[in-house]
PDB file of N, CA and C in Angstrom:
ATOM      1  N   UNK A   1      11.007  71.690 178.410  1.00  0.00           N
ATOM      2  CA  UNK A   1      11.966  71.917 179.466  1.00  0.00           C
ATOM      3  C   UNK A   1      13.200  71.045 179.219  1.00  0.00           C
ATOM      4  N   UNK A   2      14.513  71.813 179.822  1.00  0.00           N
ATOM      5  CA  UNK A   2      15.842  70.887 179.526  1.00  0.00           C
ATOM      6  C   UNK A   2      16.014  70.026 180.580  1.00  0.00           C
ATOM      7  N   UNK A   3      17.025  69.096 180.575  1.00  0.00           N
ATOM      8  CA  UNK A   3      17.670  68.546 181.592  1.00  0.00           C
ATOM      9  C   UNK A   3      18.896  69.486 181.694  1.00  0.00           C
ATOM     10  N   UNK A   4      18.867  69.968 183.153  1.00  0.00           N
ATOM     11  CA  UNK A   4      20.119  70.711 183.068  1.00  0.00           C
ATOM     12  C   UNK A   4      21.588  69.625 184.101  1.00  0.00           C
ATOM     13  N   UNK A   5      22.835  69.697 182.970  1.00  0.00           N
ATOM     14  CA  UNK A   5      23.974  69.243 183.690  1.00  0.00           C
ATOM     15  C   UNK A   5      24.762  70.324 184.244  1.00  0.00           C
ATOM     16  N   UNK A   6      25.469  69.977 185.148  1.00  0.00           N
ATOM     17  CA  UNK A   6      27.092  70.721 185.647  1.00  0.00           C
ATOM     18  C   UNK A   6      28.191  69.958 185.624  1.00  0.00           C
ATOM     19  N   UNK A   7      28.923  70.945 185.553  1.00  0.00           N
ATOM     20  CA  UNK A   7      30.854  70.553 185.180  1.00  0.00           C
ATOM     21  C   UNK A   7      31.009  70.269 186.971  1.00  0.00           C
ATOM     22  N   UNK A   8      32.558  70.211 187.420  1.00  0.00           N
ATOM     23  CA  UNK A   8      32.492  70.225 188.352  1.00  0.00           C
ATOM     24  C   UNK A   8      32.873  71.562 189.044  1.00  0.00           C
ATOM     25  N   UNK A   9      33.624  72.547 188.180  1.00  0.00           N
ATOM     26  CA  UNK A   9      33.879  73.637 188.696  1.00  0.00           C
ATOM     27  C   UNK A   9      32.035  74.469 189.164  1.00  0.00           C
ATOM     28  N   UNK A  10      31.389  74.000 188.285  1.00  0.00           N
ATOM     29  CA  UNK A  10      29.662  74.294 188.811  1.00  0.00           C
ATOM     30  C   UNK A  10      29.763  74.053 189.874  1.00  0.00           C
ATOM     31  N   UNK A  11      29.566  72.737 190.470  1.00  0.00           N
ATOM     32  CA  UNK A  11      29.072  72.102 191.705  1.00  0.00           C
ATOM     33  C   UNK A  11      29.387  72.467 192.229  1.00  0.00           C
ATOM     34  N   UNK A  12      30.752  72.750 192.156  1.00  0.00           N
ATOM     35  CA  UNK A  12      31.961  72.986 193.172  1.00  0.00           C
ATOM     36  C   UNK A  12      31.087  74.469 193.911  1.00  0.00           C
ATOM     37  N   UNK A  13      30.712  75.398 193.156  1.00  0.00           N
ATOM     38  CA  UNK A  13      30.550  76.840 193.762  1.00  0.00           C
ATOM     39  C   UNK A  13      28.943  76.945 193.691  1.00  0.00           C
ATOM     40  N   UNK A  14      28.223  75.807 193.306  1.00  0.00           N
ATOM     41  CA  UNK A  14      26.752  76.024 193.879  1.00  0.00           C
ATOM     42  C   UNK A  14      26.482  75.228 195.412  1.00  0.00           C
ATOM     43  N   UNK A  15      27.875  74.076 195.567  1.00  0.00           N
ATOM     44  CA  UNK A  15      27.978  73.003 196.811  1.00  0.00           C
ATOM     45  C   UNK A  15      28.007  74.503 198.080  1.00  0.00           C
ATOM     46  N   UNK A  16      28.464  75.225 197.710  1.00  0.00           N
ATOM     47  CA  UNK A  16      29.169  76.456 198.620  1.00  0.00           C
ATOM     48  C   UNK A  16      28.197  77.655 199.329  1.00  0.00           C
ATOM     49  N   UNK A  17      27.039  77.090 198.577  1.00  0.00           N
ATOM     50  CA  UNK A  17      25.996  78.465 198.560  1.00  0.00           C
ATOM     51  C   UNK A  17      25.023  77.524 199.993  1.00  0.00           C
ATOM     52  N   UNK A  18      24.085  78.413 200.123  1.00  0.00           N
ATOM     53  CA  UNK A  18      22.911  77.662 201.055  1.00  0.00           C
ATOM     54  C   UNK A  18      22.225  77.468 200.216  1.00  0.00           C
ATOM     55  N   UNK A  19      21.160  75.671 200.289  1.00  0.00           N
ATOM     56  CA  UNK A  19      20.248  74.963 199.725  1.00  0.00           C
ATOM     57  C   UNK A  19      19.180  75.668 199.013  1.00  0.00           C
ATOM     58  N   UNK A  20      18.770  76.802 200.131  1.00  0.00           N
ATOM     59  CA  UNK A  20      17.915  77.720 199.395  1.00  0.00           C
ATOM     60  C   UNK A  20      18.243  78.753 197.841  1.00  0.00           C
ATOM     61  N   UNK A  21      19.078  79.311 198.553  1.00  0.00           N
ATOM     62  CA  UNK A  21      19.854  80.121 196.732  1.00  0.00           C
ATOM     63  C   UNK A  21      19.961  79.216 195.917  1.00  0.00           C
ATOM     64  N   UNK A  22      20.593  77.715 195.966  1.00  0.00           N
ATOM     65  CA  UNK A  22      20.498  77.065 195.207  1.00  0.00           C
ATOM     66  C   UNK A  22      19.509  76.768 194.445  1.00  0.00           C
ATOM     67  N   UNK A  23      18.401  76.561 194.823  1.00  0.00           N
ATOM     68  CA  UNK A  23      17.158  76.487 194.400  1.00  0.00           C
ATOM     69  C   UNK A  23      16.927  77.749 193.729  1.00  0.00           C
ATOM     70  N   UNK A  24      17.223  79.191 194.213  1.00  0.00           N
ATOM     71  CA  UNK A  24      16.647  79.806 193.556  1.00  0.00           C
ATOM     72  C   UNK A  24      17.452  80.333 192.758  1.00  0.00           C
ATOM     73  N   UNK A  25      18.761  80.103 192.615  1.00  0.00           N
ATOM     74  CA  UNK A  25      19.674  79.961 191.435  1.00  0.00           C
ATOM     75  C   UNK A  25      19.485  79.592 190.143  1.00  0.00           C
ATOM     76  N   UNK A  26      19.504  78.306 190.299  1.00  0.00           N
ATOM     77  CA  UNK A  26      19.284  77.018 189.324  1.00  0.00           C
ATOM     78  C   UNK A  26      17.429  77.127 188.538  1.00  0.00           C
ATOM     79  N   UNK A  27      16.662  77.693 189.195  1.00  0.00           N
ATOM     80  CA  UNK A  27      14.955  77.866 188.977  1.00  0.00           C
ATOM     81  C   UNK A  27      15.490  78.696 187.170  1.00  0.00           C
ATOM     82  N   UNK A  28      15.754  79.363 187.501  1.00  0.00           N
ATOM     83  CA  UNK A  28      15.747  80.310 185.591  1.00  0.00           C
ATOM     84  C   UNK A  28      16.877  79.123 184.599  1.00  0.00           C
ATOM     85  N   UNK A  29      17.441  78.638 185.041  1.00  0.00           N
ATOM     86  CA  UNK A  29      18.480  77.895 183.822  1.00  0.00           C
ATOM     87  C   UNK A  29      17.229  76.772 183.642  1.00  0.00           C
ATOM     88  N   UNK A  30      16.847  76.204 184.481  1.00  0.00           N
ATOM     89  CA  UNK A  30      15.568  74.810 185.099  1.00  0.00           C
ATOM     90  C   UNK A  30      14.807  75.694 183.663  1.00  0.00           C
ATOM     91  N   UNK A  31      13.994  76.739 183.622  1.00  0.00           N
ATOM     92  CA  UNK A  31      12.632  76.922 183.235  1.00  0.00           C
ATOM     93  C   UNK A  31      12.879  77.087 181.470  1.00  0.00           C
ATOM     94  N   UNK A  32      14.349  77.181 181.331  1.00  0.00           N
ATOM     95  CA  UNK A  32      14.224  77.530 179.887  1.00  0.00           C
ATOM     96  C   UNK A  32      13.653  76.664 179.228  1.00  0.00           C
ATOM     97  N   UNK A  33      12.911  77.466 177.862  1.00  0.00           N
ATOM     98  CA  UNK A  33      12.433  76.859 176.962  1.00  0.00           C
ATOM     99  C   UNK A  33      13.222  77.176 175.507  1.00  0.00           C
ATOM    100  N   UNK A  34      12.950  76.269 174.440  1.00  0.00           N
ATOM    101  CA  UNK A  34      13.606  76.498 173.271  1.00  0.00           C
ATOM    102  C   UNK A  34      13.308  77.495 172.767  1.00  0.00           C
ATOM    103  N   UNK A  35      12.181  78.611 172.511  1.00  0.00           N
ATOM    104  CA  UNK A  35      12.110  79.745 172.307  1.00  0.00           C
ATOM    105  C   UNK A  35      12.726  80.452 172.929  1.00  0.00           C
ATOM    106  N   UNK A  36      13.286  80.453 173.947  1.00  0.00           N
ATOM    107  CA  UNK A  36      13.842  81.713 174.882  1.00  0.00           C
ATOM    108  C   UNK A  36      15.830  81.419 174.128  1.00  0.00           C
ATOM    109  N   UNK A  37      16.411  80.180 173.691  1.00  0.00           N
ATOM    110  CA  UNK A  37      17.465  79.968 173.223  1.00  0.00           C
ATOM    111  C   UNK A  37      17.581  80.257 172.003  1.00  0.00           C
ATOM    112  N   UNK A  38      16.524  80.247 171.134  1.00  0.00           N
ATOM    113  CA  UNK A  38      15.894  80.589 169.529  1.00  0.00           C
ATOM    114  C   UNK A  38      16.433  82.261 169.746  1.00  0.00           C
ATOM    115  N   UNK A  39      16.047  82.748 170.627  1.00  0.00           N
ATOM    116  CA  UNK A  39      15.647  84.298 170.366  1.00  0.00           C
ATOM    117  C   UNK A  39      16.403  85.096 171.973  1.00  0.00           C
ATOM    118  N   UNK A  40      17.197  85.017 172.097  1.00  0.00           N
ATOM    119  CA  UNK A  40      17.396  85.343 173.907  1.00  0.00           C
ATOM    120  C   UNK A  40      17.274  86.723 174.300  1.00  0.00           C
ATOM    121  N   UNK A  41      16.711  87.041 175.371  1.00  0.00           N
ATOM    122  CA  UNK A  41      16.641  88.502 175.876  1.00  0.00           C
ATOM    123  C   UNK A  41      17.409  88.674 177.300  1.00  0.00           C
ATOM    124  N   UNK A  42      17.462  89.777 177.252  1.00  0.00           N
ATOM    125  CA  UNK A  42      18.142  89.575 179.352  1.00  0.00           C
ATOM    126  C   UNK A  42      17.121  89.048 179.731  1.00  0.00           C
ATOM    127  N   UNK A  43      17.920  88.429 180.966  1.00  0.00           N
ATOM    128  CA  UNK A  43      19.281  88.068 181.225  1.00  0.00           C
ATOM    129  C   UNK A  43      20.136  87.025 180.971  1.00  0.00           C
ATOM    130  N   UNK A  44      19.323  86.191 179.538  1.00  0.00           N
ATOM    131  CA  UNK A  44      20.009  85.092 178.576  1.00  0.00           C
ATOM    132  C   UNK A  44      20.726  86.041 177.548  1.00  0.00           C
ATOM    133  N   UNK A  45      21.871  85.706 177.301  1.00  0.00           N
ATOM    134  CA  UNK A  45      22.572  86.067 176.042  1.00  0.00           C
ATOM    135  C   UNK A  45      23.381  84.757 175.688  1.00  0.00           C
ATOM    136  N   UNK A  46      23.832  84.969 174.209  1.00  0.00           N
ATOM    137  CA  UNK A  46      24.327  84.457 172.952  1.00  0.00           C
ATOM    138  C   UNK A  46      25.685  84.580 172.584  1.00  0.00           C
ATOM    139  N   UNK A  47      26.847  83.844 172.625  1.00  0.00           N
ATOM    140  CA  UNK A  47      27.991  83.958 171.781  1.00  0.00           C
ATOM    141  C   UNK A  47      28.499  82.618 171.469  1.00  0.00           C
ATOM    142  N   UNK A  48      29.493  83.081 170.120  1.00  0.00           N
ATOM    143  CA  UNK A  48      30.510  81.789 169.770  1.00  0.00           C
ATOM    144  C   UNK A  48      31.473  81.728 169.938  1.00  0.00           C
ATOM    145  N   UNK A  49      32.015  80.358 170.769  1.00  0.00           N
ATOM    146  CA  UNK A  49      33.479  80.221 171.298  1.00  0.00           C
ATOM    147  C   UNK A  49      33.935  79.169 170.364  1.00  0.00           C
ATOM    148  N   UNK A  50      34.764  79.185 169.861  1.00  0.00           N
ATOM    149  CA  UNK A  50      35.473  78.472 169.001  1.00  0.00           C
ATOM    150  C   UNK A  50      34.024  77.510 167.827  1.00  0.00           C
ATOM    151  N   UNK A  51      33.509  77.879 167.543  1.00  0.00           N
ATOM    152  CA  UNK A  51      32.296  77.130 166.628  1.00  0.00           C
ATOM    153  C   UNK A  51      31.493  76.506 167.733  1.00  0.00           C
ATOM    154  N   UNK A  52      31.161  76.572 169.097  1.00  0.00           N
ATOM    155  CA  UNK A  52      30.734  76.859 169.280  1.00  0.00           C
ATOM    156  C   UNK A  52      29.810  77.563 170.028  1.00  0.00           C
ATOM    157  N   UNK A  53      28.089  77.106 170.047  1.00  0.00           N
ATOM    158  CA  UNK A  53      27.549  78.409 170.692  1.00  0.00           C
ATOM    159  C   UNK A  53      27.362  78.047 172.214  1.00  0.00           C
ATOM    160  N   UNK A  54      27.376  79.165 172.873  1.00  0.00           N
ATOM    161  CA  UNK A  54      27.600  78.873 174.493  1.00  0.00           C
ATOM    162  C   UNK A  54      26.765  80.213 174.668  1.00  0.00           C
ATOM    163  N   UNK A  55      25.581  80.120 176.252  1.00  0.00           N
ATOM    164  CA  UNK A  55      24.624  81.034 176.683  1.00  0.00           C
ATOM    165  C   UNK A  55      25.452  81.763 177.782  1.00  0.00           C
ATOM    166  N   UNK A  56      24.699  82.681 178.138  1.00  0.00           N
ATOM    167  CA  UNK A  56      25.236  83.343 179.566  1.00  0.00           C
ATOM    168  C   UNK A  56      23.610  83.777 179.907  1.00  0.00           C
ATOM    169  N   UNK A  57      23.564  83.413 181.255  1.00  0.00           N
ATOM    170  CA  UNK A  57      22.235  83.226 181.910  1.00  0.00           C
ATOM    171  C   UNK A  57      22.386  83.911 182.999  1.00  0.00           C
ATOM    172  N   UNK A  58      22.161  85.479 183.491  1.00  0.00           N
ATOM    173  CA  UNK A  58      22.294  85.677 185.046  1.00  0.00           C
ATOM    174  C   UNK A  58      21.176  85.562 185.778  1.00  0.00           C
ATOM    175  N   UNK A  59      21.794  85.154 187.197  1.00  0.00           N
ATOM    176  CA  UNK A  59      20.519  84.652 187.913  1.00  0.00           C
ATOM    177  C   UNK A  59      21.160  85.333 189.366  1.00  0.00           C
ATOM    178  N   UNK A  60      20.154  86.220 189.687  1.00  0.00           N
ATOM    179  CA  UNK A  60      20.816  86.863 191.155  1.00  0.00           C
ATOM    180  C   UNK A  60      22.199  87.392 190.940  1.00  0.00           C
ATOM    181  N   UNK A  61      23.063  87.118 192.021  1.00  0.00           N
ATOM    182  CA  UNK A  61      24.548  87.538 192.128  1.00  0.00           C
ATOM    183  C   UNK A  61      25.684  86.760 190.782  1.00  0.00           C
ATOM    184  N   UNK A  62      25.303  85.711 190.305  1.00  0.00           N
ATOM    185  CA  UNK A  62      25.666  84.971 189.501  1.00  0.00           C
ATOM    186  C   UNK A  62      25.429  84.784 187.959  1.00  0.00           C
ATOM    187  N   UNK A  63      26.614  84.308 187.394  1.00  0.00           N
ATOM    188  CA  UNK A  63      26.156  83.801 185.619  1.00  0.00           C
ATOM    189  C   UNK A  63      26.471  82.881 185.676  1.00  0.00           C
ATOM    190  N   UNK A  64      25.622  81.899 184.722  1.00  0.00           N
ATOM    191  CA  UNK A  64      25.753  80.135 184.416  1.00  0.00           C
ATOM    192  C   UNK A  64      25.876  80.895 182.980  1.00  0.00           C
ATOM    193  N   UNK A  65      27.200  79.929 182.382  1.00  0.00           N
ATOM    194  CA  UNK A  65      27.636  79.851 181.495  1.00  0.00           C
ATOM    195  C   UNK A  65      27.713  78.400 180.763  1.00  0.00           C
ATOM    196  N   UNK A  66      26.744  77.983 179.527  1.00  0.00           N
ATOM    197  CA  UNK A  66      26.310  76.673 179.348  1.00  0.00           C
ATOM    198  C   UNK A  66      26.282  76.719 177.751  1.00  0.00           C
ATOM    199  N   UNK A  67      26.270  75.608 177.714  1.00  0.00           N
ATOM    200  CA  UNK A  67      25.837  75.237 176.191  1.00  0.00           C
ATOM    201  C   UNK A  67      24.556  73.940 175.983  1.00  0.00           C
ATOM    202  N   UNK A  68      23.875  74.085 174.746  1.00  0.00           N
ATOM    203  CA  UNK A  68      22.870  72.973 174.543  1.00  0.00           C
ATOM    204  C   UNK A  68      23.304  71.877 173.681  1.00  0.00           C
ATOM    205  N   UNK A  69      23.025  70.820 174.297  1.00  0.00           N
ATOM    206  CA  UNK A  69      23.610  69.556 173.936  1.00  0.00           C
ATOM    207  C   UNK A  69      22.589  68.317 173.561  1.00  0.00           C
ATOM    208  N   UNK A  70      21.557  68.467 172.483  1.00  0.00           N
ATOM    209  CA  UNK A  70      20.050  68.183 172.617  1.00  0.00           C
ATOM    210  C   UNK A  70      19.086  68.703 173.542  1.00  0.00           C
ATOM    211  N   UNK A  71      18.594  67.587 174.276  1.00  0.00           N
ATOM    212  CA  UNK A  71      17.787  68.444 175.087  1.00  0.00           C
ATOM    213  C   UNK A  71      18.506  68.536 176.339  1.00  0.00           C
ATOM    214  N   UNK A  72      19.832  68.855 176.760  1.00  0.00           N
ATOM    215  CA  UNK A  72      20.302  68.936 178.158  1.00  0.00           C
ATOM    216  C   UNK A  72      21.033  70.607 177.739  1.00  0.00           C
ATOM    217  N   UNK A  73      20.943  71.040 179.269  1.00  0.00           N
ATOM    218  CA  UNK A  73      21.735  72.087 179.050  1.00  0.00           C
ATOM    219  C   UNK A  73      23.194  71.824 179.815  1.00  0.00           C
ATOM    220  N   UNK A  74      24.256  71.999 179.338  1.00  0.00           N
ATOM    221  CA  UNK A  74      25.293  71.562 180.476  1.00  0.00           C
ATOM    222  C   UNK A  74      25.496  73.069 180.299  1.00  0.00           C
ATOM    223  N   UNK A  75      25.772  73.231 182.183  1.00  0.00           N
ATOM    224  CA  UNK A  75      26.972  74.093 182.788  1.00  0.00           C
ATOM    225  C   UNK A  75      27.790  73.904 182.726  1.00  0.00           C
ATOM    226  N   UNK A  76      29.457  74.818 181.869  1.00  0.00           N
ATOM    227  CA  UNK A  76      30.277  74.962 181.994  1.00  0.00           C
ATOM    228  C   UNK A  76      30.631  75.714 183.526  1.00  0.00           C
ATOM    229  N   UNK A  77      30.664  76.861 183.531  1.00  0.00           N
ATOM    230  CA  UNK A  77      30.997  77.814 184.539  1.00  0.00           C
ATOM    231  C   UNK A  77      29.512  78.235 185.389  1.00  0.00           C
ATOM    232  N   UNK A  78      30.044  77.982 186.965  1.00  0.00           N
ATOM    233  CA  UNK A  78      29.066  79.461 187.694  1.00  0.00           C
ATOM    234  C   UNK A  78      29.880  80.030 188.401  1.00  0.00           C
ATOM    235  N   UNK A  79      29.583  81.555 187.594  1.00  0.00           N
ATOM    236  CA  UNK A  79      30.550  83.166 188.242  1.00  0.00           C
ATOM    237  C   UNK A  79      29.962  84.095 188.757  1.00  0.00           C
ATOM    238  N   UNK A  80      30.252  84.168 190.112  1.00  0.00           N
ATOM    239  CA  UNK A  80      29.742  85.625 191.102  1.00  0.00           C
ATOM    240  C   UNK A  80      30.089  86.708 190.045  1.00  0.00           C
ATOM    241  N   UNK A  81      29.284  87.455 190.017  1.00  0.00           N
ATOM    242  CA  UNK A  81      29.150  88.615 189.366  1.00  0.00           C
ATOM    243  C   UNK A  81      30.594  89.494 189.806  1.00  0.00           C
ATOM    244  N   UNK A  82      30.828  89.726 190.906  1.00  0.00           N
ATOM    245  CA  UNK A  82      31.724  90.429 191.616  1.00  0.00           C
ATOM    246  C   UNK A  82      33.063  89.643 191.248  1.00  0.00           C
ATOM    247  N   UNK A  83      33.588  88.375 191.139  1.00  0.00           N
ATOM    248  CA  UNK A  83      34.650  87.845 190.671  1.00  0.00           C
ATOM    249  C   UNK A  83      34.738  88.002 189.295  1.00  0.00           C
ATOM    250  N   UNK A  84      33.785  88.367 188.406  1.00  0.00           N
ATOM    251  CA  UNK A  84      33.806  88.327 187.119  1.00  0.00           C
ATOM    252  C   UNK A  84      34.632  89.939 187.223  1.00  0.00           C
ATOM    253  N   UNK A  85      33.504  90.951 187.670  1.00  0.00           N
ATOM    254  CA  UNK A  85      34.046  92.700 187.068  1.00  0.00           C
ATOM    255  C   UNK A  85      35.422  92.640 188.069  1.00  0.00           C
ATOM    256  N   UNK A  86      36.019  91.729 188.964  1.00  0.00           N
ATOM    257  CA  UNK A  86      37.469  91.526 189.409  1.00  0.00           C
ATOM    258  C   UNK A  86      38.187  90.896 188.461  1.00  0.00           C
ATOM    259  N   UNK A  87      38.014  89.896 187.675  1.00  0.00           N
ATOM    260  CA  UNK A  87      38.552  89.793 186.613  1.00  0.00           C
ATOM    261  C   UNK A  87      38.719  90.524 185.210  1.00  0.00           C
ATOM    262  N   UNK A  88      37.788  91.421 185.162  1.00  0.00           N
ATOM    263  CA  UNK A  88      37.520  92.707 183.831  1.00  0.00           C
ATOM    264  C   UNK A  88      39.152  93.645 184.656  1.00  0.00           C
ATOM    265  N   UNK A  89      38.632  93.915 186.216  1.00  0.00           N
ATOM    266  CA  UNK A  89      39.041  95.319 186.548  1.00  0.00           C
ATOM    267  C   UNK A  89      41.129  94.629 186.494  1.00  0.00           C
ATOM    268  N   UNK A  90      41.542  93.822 186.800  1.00  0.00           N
ATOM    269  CA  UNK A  90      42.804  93.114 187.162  1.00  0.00           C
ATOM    270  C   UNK A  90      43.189  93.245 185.572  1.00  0.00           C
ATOM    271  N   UNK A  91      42.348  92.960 184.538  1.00  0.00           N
ATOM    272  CA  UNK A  91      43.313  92.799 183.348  1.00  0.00           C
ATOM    273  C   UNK A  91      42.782  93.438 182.224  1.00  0.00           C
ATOM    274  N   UNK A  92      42.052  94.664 182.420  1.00  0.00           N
ATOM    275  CA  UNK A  92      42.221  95.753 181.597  1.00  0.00           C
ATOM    276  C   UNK A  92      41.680  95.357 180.399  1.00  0.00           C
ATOM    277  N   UNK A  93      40.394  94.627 180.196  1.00  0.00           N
ATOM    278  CA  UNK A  93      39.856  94.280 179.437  1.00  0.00           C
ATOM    279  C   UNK A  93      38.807  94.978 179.302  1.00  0.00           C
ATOM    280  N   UNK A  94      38.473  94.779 177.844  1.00  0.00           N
ATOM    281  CA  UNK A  94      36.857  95.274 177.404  1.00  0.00           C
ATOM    282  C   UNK A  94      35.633  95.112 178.359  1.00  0.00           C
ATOM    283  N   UNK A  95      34.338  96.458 179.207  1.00  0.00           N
ATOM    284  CA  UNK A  95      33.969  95.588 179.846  1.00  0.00           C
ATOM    285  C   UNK A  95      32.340  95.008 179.154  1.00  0.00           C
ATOM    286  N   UNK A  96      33.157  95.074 177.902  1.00  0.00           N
ATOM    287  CA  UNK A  96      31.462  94.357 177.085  1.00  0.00           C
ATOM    288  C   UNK A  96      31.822  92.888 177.153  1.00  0.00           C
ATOM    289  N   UNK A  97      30.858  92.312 177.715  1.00  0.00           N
ATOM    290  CA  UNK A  97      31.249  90.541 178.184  1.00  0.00           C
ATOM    291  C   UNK A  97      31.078  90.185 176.707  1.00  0.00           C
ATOM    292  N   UNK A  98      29.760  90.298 176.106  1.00  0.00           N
ATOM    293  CA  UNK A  98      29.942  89.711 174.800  1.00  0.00           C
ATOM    294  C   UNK A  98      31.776  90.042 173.876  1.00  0.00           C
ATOM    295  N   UNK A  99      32.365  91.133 173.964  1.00  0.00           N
ATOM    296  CA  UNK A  99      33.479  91.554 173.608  1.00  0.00           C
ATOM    297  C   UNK A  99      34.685  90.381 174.360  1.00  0.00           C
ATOM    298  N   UNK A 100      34.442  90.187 175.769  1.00  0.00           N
ATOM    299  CA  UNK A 100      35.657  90.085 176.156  1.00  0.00           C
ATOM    300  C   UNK A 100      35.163  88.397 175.811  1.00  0.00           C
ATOM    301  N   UNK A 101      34.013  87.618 175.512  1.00  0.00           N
ATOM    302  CA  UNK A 101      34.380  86.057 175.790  1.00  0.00           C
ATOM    303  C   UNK A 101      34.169  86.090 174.078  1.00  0.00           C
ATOM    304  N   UNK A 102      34.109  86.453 173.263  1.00  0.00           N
ATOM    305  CA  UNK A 102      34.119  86.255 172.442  1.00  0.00           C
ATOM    306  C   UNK A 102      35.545  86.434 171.715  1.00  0.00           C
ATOM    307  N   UNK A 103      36.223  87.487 172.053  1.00  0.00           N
ATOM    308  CA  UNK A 103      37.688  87.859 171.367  1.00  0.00           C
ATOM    309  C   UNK A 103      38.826  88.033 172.292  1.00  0.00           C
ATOM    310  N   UNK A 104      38.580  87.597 173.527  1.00  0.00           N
ATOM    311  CA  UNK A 104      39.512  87.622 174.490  1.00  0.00           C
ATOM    312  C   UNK A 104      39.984  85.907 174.966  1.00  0.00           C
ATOM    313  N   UNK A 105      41.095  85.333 174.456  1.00  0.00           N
ATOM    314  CA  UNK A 105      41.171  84.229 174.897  1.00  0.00           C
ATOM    315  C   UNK A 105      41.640  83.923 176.237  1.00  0.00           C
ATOM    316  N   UNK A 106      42.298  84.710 177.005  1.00  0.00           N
ATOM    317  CA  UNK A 106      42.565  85.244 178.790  1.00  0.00           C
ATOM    318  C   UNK A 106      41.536  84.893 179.376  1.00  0.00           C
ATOM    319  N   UNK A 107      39.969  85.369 178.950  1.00  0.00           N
ATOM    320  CA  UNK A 107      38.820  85.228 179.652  1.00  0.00           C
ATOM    321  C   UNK A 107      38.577  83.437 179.848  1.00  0.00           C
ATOM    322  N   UNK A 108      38.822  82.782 178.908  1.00  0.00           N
ATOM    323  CA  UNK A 108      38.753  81.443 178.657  1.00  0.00           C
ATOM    324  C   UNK A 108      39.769  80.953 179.699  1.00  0.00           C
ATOM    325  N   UNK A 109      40.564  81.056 178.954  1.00  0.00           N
ATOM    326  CA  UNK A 109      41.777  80.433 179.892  1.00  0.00           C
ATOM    327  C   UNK A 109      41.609  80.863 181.583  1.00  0.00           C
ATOM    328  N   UNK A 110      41.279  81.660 181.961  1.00  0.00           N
ATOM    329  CA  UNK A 110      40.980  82.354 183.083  1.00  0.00           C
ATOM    330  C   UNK A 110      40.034  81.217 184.003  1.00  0.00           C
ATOM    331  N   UNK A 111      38.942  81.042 183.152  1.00  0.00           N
ATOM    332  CA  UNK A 111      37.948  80.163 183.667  1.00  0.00           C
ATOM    333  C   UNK A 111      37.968  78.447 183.263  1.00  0.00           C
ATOM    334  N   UNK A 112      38.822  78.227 182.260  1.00  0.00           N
ATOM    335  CA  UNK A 112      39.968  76.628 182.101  1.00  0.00           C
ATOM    336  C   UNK A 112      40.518  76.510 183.497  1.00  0.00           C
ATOM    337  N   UNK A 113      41.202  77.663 183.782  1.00  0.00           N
ATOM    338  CA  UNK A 113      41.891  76.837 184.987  1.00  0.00           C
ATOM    339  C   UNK A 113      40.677  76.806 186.417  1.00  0.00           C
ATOM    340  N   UNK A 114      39.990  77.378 186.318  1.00  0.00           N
ATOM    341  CA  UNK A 114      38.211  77.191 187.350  1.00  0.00           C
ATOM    342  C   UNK A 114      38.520  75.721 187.674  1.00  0.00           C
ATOM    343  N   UNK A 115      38.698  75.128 186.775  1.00  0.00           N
ATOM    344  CA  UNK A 115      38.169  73.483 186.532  1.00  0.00           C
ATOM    345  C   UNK A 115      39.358  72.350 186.969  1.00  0.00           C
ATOM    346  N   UNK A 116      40.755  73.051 187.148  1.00  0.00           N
ATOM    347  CA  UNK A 116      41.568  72.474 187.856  1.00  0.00           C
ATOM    348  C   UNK A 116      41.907  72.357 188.862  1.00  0.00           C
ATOM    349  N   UNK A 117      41.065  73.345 189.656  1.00  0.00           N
ATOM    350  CA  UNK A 117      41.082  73.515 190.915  1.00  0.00           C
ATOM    351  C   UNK A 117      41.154  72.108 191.647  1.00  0.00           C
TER     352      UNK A 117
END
């Protein structure tokens, strides 16, 4: 099992939810094991952002977007599903996620500024 971290744009939008979702949010990123990152199936997937590799994990209404850092997993991003296909539908992007975070640098930058909030 990992230690899982968050950024603050995380906190920021799991602080927002009720205690309970939280819990049952956070339970599937909590349970991964290194086989499931070795080999990922839905609703874990795989891409590379600039060298490097970063997961997408959906859980309920939401994706945790993380990378492994030994044994911790840090959260970069957590995105309501519905703000994400509002961000596909506003800028006319690919709606294959592997497509758009992999070769779309908008999508990045999009979720860079998450964190300045």
């Amino acid at each position: 099992m990992y230690q899982v971290t968050f950024s603050e744009q995380s906190l920021r939008e799991l602080n927002q939810l009720d205690k309970l979702l939280q819990l049952e949010l956070i339970e599937p990123i909590s349970n991964l094991k290194q086989s499931d990152l070795e080999h990922p199936r839905e609703p874990l997937g795989r891409f590379n952002r600039g060298g490097q590799v970063f997961y997408r994990l959906r859980a309920g209404d939401y994706r945790f977007y993380f990378v492994q850092v030994d044994d911790t997993l840090h959260t970069h991003y957590i995105l309501h599903r519905n703000s994400l296909e509002d961000f596909l539908l506003r800028n006319k992007l690919p709606v294959s996620e592997q497509q758009l975070v992999e070769q779309h640098s908008k999508f990045w930058k999009y979720l860079e500024s998450l964190t300045k909030k």
